[in-house]
Structures are given as structure tokens and as C-alpha cells.
Protein backbone atom coordinates (compact mmCIF):
# COMPACT_ATOMS: atom_id res chain seq x y z
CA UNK A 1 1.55 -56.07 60.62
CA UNK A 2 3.53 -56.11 57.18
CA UNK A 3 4.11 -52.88 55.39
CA UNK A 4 2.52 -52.28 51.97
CA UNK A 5 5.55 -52.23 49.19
CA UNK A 6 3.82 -48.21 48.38
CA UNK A 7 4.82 -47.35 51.58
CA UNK A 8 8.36 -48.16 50.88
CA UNK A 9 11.07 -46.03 48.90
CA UNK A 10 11.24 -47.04 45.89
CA UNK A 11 14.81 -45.79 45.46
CA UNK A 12 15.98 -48.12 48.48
CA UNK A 13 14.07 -51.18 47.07
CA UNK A 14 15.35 -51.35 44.01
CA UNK A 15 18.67 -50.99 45.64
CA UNK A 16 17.87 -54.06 47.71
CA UNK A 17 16.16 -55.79 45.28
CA UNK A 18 18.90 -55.67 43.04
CA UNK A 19 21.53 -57.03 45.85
CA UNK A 20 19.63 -59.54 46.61
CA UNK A 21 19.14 -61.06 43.49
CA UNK A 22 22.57 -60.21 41.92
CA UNK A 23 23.06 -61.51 38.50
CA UNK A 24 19.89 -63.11 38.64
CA UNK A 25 17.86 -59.76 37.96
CA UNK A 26 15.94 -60.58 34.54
CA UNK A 27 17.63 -59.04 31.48
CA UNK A 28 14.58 -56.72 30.42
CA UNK A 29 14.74 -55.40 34.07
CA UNK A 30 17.06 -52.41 34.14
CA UNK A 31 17.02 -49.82 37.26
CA UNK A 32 18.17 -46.55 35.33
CA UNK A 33 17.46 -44.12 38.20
CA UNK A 34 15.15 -43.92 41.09
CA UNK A 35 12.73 -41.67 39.28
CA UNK A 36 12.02 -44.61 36.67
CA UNK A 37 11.53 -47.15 39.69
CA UNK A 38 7.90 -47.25 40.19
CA UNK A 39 5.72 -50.21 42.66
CA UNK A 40 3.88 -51.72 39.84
CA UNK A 41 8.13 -52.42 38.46
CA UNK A 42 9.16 -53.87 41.28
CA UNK A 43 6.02 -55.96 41.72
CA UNK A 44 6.78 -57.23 38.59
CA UNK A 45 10.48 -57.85 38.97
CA UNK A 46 9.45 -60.54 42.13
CA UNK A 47 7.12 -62.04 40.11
CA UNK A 48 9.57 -63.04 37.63
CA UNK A 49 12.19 -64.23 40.48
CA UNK A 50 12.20 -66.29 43.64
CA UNK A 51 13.64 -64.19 46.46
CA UNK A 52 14.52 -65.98 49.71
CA UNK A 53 12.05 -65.42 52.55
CA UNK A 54 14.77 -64.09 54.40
CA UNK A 55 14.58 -60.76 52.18
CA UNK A 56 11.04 -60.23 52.85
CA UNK A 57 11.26 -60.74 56.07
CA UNK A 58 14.71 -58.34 56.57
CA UNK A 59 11.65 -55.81 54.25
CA UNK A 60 9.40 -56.43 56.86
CA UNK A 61 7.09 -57.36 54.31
CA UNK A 62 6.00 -60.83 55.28
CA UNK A 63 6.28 -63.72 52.67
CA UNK A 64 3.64 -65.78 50.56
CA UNK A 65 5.26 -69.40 48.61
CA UNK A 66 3.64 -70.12 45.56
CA UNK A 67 0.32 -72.19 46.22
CA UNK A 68 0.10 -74.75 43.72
CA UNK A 69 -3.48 -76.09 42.37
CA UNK A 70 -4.25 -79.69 43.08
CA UNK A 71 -1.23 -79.94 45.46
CA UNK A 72 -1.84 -81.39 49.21
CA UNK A 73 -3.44 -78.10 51.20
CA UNK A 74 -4.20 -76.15 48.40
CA UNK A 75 -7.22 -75.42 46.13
CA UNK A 76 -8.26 -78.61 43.82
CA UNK A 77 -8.63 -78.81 39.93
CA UNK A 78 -12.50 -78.38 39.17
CA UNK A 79 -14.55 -79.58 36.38
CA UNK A 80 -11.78 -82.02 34.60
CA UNK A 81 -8.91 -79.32 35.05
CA UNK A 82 -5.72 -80.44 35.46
CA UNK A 83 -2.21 -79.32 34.73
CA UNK A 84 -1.11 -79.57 31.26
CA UNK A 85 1.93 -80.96 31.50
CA UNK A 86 3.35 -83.27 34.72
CA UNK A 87 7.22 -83.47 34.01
CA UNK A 88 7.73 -79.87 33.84
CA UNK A 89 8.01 -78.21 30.67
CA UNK A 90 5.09 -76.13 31.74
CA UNK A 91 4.38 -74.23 34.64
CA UNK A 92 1.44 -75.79 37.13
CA UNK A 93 -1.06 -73.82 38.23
CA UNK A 94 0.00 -71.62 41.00
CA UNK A 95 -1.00 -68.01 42.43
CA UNK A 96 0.91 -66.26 45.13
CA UNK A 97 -0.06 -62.92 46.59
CA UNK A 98 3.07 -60.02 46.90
CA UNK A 99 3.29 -57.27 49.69
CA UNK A 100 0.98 -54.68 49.03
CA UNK A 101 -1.88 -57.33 48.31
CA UNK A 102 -1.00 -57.82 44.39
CA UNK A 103 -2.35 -61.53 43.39
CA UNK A 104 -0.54 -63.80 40.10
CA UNK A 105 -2.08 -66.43 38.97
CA UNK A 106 0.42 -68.66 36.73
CA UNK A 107 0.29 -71.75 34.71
CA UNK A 108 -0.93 -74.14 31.69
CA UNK A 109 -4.48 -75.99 31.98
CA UNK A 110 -5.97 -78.12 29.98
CA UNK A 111 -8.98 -81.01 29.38
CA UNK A 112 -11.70 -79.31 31.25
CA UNK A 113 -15.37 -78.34 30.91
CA UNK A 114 -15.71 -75.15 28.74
CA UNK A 115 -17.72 -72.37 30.84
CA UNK A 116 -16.86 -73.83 34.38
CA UNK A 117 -14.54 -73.21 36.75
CA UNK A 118 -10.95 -74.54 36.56
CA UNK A 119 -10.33 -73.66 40.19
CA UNK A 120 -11.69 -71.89 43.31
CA UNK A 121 -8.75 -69.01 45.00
CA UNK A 122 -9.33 -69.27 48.67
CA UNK A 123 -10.72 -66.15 50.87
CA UNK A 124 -7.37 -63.37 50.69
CA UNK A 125 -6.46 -64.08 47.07
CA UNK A 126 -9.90 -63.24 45.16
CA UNK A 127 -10.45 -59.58 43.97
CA UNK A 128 -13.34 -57.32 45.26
CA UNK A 129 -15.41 -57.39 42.14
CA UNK A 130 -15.59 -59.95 39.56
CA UNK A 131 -12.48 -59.69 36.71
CA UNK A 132 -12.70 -60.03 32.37
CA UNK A 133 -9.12 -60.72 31.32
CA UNK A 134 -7.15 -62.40 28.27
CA UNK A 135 -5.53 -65.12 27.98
CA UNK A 136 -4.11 -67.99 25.15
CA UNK A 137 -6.09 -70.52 24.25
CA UNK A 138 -4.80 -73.52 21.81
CA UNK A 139 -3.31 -70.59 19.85
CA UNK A 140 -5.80 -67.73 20.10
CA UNK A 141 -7.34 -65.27 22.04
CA UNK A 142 -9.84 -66.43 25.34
CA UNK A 143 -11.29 -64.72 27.58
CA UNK A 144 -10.71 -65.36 31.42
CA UNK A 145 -12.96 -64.58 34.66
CA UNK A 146 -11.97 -64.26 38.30
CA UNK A 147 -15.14 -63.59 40.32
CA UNK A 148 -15.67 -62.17 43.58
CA UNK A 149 -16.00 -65.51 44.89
CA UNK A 150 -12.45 -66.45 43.89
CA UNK A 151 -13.55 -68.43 40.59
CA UNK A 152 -11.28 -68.47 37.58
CA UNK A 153 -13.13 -69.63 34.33
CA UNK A 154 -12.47 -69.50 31.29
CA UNK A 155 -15.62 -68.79 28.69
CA UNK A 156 -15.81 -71.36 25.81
CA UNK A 157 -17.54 -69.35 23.13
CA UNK A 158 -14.56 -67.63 22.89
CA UNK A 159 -12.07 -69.92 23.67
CA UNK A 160 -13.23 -72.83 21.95
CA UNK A 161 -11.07 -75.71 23.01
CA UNK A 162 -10.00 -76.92 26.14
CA UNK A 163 -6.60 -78.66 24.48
CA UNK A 164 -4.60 -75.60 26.91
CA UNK A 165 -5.70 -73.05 28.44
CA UNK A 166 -2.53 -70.33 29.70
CA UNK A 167 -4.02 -68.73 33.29
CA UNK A 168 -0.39 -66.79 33.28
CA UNK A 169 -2.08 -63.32 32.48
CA UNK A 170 -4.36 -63.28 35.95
CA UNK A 171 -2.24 -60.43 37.60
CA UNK A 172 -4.62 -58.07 40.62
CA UNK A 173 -5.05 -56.55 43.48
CA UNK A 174 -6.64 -58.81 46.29
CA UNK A 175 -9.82 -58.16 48.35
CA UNK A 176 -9.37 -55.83 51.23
């Protein structure tokens, strides 16, 4: 079974981290000491790069691709969701779960019902109890839900549009 990322030193995985990754460690990333190095950093840091699954397997760690919505195999648009943008300015819709059991949700929506779901996460990636976050909608504040049941939504008396709809915020720790 894979080892949780807290059961790790986080002195030695930043180490790694960082050789793996080379120049391609983000700029606003900087490993100052192994006392400043903390699980919820380094969850961060692979969220913001694409390491090979070679290095999670040589962590032991296991691996997870990204899983993107509407995509052969994967969870479909609901409701009149669909990406926002199809030549790739924007990020799709994606979520990927990280060692340890940390879920991200990524991506820019748009043209759905208000107050429905915009997708279903399958059984693995939903949190134990239901979710309120923030995220951007057409240029203001919206709220988001993920429910038990793996539902993101996004409510429309505060978002009021459906023109976008950023799910990039969605960022948790997975059902047990």
C-alpha cells in the first residue's frame, strides 16, 4: 500500500522534489531550510508541476494523472456544463488526487444551469462531509459546493451568471 506524504521526511522530499524537477520548480517556491518545509508546501508544489510517474513510484507513493471532465472514462459535464474554452487558453476541468489523499479540482466552466451540478467526482475523490468554498465568477465572488456525494455546484444567487465559472479553488482532503 502507498505511504501517506506525512509519513515522509519532509527534509528528504523537498530534497527530491527539488532534483526532480530542476529548474522547473515554480519561482514563488523556495526551500529555505527543512524547518520551513511543511506537507501542505509540498502538496502544493506538485500541484503546480507535472512530475513523471517514475518519481512517485521511486517515493513509493503511487501515482494519480489528471482526470479530465467530459473526456472518454471520466466523469461527464452535467446540466449544460462544458469547458470554457476548447483550444487551450484555459484549463479543462480536471481533478487529480496527491499521496496522502489531498483532492484539486482545476479548470474554467461555463453555459450551465445556475444551482445544479456541473459535474459528479467519482467514489475516492469526494470529501467526507459536504464543502462551501469560493471561487470567480464572470468577475466576482461565487460560492462553490462539493457534497458528500461528490457534487460540485456552484449556487447562482451568488454567482449570478454562468458566462465562466473558475472550479480552480476546490483543493481537500478525500473520503477515507
Amino acid at each position: 500500500m502507498a505511504e501517506s506524504l506525512a509519513n515522509k521526511d519532509t527534509a528528504w522530499l523537498a530534497r527530491f522534489i527539488q532534483e526532480m524537477v530542476g529548474q522547473s520548480m515554480p519561482q514563488q517556491v523556495a526551500f529555505q531550510g527543512a524547518d520551513q518545509v511543511t506537507v501542505n508546501n509540498l502538496l502544493q508544489v506538485l500541484d503546480q508541476i507535472e512530475i513523471s510517474k517514475q518519481a512517485f513510484d521511486y517515493l513509493g507513493l503511487g501515482y494519480d494523472k489528471w482526470h479530465v471532465v467530459g473526456t472518454t472514462g471520466e466523469p461527464a459535464f452535467q446540466n449544460g456544463w462544458t469547458n470554457y474554452d476548447i483550444t487551450g487558453t484555459w484549463q479543462p476541468a480536471r481533478f487529480r488526487k496527491f499521496p496522502g489523499g489531498f483532492v484539486s479540482v482545476q479548470g474554467l466552466v461555463k453555459s450551465g444551469t445556475l444551482d445544479t451540478a456541473i459535474f459528479t467526482l467519482p467514489a475516492g475523490y469526494r470529501p467526507n462531509q459536504a464543502l462551501m468554498m469560493t471561487g470567480t465568477n464572470n468577475a466576482q465572488i461565487a460560492r462553490l459546493d462539493v457534497s458528500a456525494a461528490g457534487i460540485i455546484n456552484t449556487i447562482g444567487a451568488l454567482a449570478g451568471s454562468n458566462a465562466f465559472q473558475s472550479i480552480s479553488q476546490l483543493w481537500f482532503l478525500a473520503e477515507k
